[in-house]
PDB file of N, CA and C in Angstrom:
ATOM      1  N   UNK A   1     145.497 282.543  54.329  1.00  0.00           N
ATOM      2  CA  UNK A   1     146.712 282.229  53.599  1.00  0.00           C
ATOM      3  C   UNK A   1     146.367 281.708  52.210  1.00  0.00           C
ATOM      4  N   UNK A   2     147.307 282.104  51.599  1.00  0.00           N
ATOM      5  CA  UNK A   2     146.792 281.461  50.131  1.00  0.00           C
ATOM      6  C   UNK A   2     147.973 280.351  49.435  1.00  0.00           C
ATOM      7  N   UNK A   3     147.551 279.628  49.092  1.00  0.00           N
ATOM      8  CA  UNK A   3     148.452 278.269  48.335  1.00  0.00           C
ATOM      9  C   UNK A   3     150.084 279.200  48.001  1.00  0.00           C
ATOM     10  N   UNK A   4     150.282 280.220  48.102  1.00  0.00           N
ATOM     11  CA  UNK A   4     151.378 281.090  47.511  1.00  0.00           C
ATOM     12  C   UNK A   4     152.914 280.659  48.529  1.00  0.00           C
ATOM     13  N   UNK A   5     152.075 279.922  49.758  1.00  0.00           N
ATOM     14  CA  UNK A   5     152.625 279.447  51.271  1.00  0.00           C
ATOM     15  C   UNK A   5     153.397 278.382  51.056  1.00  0.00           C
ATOM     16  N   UNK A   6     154.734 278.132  51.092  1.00  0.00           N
ATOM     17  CA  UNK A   6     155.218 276.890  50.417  1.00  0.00           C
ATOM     18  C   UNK A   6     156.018 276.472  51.971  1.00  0.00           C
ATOM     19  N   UNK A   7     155.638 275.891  51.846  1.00  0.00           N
ATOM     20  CA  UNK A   7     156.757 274.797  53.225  1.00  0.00           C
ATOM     21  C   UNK A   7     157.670 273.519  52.450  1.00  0.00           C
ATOM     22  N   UNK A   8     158.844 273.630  52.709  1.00  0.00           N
ATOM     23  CA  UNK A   8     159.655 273.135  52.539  1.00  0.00           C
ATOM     24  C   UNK A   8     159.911 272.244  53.844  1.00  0.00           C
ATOM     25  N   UNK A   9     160.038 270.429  53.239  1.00  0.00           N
ATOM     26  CA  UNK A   9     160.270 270.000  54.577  1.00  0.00           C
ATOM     27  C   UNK A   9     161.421 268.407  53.631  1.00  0.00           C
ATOM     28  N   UNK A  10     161.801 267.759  54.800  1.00  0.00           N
ATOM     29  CA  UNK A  10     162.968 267.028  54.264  1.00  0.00           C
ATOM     30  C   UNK A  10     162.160 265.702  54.160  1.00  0.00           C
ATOM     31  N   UNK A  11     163.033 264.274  53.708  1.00  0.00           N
ATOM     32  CA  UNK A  11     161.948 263.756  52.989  1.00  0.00           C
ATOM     33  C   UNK A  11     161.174 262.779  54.377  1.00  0.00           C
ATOM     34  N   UNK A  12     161.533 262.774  55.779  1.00  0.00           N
ATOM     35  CA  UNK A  12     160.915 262.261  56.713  1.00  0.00           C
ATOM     36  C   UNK A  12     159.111 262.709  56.403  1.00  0.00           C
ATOM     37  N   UNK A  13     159.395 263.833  56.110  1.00  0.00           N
ATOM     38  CA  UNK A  13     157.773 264.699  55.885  1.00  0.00           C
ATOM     39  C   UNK A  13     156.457 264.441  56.788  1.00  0.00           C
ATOM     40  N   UNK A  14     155.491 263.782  56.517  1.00  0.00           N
ATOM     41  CA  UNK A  14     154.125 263.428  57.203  1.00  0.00           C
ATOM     42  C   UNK A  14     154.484 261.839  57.982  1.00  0.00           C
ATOM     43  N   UNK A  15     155.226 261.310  57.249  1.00  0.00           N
ATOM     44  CA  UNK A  15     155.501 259.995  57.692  1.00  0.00           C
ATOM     45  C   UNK A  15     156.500 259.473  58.879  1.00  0.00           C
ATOM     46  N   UNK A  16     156.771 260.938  59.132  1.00  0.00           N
ATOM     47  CA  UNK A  16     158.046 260.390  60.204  1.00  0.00           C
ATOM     48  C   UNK A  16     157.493 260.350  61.743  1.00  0.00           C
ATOM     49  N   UNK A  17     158.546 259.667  62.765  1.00  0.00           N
ATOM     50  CA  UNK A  17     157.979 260.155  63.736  1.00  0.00           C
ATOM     51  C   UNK A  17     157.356 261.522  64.223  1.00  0.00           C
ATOM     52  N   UNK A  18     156.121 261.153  65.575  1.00  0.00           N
ATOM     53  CA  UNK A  18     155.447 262.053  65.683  1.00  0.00           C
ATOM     54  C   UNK A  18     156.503 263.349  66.127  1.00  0.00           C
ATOM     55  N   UNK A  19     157.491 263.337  66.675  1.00  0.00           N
ATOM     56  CA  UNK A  19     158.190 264.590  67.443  1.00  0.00           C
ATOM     57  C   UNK A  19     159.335 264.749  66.052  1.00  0.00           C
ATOM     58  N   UNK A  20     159.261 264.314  65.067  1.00  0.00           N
ATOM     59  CA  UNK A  20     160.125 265.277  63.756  1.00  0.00           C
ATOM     60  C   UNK A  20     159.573 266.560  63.564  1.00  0.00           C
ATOM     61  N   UNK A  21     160.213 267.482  63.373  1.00  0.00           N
ATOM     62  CA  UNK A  21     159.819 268.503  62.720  1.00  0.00           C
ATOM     63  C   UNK A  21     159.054 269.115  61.467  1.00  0.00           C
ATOM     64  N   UNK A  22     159.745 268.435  60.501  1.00  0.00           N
ATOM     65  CA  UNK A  22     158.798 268.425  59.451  1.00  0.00           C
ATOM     66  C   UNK A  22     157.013 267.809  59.421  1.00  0.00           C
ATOM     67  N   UNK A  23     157.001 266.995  60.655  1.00  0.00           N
ATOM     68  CA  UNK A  23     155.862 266.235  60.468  1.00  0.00           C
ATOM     69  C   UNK A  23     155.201 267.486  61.304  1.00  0.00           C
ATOM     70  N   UNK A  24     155.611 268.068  62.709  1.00  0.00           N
ATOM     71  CA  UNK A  24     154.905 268.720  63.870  1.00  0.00           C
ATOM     72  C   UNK A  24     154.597 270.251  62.904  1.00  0.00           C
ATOM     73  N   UNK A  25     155.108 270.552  62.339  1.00  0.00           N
ATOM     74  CA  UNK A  25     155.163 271.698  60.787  1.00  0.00           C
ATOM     75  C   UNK A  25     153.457 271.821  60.994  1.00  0.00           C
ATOM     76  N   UNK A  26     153.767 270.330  59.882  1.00  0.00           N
ATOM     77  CA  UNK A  26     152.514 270.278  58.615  1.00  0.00           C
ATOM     78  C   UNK A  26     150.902 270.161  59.621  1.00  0.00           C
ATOM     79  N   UNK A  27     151.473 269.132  60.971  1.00  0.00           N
ATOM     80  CA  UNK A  27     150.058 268.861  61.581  1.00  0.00           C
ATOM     81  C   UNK A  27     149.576 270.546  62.182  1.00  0.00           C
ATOM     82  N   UNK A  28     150.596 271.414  62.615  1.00  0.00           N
ATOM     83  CA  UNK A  28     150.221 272.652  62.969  1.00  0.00           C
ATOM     84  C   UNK A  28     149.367 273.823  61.943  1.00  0.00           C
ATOM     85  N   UNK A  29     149.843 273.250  60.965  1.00  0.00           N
ATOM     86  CA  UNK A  29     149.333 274.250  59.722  1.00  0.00           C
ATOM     87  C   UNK A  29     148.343 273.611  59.697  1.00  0.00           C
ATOM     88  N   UNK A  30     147.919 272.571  59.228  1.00  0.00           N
ATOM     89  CA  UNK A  30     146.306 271.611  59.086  1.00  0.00           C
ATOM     90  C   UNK A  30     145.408 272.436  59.866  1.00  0.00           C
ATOM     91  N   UNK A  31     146.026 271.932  61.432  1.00  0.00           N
ATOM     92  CA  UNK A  31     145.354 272.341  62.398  1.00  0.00           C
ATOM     93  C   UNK A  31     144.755 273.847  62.217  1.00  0.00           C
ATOM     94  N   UNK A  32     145.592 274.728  61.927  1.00  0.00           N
ATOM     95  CA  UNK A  32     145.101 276.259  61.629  1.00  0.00           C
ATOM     96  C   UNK A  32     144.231 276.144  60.808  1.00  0.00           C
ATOM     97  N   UNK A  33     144.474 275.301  59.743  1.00  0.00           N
ATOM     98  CA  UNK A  33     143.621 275.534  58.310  1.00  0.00           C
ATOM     99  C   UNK A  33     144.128 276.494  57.571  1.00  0.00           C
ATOM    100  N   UNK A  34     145.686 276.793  57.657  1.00  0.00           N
ATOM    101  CA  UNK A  34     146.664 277.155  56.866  1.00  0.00           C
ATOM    102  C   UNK A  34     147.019 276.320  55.581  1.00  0.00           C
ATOM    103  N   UNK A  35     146.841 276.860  54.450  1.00  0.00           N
ATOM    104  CA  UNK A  35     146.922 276.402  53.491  1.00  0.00           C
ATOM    105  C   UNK A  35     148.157 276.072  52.820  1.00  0.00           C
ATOM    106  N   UNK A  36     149.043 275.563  52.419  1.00  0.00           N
ATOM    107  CA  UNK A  36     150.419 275.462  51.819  1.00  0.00           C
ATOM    108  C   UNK A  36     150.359 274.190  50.304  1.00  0.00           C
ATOM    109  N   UNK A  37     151.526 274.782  50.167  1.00  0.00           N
ATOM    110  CA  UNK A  37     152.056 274.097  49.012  1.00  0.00           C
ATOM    111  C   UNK A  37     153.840 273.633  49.496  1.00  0.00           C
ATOM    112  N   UNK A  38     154.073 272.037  49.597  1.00  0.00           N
ATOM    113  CA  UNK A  38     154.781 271.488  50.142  1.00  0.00           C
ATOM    114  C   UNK A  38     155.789 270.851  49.317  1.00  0.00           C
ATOM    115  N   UNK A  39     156.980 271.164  49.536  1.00  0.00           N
ATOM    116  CA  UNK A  39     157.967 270.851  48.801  1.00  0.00           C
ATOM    117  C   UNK A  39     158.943 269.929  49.087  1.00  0.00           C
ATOM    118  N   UNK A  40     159.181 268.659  48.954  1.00  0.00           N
ATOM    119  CA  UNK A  40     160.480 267.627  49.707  1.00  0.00           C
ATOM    120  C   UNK A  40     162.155 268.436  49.133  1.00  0.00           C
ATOM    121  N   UNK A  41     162.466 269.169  50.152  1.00  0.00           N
ATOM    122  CA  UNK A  41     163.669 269.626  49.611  1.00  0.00           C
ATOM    123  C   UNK A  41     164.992 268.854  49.953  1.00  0.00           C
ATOM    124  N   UNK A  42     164.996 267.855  51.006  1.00  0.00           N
ATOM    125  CA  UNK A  42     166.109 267.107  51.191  1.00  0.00           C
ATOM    126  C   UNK A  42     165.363 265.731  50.909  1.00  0.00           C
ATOM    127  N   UNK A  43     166.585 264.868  50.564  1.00  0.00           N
ATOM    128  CA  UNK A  43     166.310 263.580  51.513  1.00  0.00           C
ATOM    129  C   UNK A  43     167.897 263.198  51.544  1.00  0.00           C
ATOM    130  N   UNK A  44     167.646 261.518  52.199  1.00  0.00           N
ATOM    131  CA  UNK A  44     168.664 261.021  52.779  1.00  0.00           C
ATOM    132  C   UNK A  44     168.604 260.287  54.181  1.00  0.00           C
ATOM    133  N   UNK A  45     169.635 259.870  54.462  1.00  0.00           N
ATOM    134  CA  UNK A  45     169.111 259.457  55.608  1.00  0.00           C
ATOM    135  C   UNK A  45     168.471 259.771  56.954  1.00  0.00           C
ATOM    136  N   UNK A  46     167.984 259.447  58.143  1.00  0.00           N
ATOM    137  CA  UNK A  46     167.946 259.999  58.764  1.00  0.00           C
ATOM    138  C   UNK A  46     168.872 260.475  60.399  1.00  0.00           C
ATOM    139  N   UNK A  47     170.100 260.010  59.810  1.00  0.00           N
ATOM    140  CA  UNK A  47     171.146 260.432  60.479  1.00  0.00           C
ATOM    141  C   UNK A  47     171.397 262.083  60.073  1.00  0.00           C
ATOM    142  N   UNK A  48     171.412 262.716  60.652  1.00  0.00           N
ATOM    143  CA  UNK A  48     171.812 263.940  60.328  1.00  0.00           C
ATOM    144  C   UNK A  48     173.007 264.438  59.476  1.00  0.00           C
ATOM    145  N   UNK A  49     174.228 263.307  59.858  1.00  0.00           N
ATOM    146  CA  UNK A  49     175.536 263.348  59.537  1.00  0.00           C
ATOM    147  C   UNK A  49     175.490 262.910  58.225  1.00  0.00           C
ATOM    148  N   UNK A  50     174.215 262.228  57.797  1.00  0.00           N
ATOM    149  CA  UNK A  50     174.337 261.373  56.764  1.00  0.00           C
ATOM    150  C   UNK A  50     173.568 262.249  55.105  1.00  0.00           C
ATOM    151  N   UNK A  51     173.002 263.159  55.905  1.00  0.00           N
ATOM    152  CA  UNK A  51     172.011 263.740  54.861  1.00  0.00           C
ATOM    153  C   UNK A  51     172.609 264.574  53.994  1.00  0.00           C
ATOM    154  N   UNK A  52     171.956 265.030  52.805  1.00  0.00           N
ATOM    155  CA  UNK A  52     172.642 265.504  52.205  1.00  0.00           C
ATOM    156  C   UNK A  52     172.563 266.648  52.246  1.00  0.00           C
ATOM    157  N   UNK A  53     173.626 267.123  51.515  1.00  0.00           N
ATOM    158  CA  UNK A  53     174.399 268.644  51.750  1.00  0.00           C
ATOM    159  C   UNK A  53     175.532 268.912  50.682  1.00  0.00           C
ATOM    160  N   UNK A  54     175.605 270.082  50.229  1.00  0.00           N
ATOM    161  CA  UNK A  54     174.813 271.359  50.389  1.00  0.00           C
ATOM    162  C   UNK A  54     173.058 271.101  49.903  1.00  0.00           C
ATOM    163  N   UNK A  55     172.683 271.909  50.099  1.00  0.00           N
ATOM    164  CA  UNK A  55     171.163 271.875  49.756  1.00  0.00           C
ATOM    165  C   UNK A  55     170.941 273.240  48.897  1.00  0.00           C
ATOM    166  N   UNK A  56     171.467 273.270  47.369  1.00  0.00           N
ATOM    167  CA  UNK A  56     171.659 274.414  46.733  1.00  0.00           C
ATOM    168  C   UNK A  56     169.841 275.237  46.035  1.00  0.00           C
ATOM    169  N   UNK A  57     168.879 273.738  46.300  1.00  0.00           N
ATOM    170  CA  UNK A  57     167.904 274.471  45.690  1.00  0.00           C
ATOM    171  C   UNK A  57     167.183 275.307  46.846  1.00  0.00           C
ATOM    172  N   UNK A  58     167.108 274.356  47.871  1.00  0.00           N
ATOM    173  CA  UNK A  58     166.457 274.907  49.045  1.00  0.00           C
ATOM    174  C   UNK A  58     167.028 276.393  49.182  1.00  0.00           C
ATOM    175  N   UNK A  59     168.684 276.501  49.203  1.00  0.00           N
ATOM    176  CA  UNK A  59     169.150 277.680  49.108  1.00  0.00           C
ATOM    177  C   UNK A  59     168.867 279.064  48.518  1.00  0.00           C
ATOM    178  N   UNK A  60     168.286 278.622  47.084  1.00  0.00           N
ATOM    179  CA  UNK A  60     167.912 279.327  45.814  1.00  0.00           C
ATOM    180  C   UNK A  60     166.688 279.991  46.449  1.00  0.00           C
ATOM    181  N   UNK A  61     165.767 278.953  47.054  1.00  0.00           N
ATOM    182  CA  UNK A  61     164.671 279.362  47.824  1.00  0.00           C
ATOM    183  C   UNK A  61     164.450 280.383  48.530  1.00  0.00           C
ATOM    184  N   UNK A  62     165.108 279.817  49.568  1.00  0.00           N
ATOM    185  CA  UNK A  62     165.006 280.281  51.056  1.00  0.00           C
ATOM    186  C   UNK A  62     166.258 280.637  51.734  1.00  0.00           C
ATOM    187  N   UNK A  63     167.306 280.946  50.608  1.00  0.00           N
ATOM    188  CA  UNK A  63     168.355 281.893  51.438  1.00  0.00           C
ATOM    189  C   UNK A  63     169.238 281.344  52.248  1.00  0.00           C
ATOM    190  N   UNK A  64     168.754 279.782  52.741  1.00  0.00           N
ATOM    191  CA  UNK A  64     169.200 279.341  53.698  1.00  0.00           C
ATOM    192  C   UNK A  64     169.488 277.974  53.601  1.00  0.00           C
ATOM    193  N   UNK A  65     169.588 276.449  54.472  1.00  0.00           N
ATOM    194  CA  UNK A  65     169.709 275.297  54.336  1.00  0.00           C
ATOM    195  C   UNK A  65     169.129 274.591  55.535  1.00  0.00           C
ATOM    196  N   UNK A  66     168.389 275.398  56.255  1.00  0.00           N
ATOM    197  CA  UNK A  66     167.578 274.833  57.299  1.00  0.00           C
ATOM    198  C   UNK A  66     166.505 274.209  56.949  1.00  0.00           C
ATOM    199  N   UNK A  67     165.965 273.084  57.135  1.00  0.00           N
ATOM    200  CA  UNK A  67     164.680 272.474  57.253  1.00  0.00           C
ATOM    201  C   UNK A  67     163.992 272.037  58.740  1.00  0.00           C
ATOM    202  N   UNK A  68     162.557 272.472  58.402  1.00  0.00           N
ATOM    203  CA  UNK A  68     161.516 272.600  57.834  1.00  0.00           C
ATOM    204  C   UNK A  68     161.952 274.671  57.434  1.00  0.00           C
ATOM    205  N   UNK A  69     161.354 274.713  56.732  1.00  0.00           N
ATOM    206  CA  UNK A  69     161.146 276.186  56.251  1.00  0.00           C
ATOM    207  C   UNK A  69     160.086 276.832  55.424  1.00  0.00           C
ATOM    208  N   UNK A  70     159.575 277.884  55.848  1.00  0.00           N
ATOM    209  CA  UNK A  70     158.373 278.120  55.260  1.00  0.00           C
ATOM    210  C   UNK A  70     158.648 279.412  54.864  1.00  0.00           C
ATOM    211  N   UNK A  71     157.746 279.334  53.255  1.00  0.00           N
ATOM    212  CA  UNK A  71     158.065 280.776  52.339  1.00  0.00           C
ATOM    213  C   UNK A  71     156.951 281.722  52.638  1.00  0.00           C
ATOM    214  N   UNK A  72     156.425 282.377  52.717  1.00  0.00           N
ATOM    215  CA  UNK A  72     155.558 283.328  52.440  1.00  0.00           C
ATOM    216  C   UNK A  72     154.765 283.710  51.478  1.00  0.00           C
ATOM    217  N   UNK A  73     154.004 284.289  51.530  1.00  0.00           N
ATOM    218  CA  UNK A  73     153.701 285.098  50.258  1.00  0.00           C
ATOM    219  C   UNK A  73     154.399 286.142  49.710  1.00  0.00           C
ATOM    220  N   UNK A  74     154.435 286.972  50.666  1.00  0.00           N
ATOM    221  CA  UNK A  74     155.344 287.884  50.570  1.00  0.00           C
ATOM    222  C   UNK A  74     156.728 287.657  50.490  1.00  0.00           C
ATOM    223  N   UNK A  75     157.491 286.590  50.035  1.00  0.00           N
ATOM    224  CA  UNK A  75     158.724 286.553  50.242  1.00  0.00           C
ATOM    225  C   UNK A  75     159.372 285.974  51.817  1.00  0.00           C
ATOM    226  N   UNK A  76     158.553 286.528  52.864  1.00  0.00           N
ATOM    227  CA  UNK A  76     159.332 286.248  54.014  1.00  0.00           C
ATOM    228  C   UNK A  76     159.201 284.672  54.326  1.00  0.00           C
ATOM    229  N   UNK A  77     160.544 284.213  54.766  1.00  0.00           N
ATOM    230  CA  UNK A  77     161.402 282.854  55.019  1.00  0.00           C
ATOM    231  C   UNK A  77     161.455 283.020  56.857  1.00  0.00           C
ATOM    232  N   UNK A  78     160.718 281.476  56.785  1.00  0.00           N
ATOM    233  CA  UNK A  78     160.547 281.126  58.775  1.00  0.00           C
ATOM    234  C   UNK A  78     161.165 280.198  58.561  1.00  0.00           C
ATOM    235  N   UNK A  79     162.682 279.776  59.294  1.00  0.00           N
ATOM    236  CA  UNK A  79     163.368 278.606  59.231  1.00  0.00           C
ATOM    237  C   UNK A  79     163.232 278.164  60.531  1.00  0.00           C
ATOM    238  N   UNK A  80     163.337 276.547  61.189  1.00  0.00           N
ATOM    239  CA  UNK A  80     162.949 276.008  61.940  1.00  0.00           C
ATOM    240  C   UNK A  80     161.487 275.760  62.693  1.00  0.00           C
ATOM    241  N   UNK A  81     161.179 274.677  63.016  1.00  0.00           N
ATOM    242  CA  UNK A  81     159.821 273.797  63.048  1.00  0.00           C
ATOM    243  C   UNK A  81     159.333 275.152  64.878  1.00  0.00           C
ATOM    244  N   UNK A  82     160.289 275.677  65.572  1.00  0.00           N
ATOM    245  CA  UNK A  82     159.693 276.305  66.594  1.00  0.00           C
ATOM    246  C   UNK A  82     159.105 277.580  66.300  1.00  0.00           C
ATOM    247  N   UNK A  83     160.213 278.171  65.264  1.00  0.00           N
ATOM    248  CA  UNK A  83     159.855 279.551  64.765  1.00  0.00           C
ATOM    249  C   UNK A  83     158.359 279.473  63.789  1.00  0.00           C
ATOM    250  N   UNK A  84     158.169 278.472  62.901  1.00  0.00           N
ATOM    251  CA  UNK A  84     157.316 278.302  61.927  1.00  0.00           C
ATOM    252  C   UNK A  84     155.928 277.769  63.083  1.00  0.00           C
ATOM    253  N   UNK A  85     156.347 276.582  64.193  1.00  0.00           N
ATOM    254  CA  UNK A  85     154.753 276.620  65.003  1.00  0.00           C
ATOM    255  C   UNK A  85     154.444 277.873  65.677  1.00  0.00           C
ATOM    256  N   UNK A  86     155.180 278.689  66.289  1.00  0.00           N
ATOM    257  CA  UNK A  86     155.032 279.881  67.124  1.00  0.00           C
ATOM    258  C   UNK A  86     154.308 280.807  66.186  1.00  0.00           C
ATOM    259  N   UNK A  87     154.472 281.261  64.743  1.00  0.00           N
ATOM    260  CA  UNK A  87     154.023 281.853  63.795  1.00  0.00           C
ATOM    261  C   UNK A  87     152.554 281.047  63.537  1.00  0.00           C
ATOM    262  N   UNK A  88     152.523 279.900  63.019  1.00  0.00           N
ATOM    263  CA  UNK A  88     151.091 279.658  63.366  1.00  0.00           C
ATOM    264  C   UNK A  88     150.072 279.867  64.118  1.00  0.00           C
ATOM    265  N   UNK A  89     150.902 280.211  65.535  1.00  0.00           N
ATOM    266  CA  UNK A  89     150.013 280.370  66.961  1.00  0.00           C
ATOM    267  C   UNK A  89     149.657 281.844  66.865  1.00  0.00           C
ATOM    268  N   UNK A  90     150.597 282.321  66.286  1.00  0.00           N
ATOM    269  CA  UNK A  90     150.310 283.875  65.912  1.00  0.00           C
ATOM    270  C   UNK A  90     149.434 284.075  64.714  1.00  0.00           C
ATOM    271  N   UNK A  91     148.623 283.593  64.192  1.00  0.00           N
ATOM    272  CA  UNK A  91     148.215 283.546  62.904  1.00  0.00           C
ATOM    273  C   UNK A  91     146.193 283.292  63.495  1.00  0.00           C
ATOM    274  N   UNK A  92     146.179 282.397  64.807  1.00  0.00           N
ATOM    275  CA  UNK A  92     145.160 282.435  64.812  1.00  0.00           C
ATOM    276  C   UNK A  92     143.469 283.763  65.857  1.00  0.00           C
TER     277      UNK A  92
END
């Protein structure tokens, strides 16, 4: 993979609990030795209800407003932390 790999994650990121998504993301990619370039595209609280929204850049991005989300090189967009670890598992 080349740095071209952008993961988008909200601002819980590396620091949040161990079972957040954004955090279970980043330790999966490490783990591969998948390379990325990481972007805080939300923050807010961590009430769900509370966070913010719309999320117009993430949108601009990635088409979408899901976090964690990962770009490609090629363009292709993996939204959610199951779809994006399952793709890692496929990667090795």
């Amino acid at each position: 993979m080349t740095s071209q790999t952008t993961l988008f994650v909200c601002h819980g990121d590396d620091g949040g609990p161990r079972m957040h998504p954004c955090r279970r993301v980043q330790e999966a990619l490490r783990s591969a030795g998948i390379e990325y370039e990481k972007v805080i595209a939300a923050r807010g609280s961590p009430w769900p209800w509370r966070r913010e929204r719309p999320r117009p850049k993430l949108h601009a991005a990635t088409g979408q407003e899901k976090l964690p989300a990962l770009k490609l090189a090629d363009g292709t967009v993996i939204a959610g932390s199951r779809r994006i670890i399952s793709w890692v598992r496929e990667q090795r």
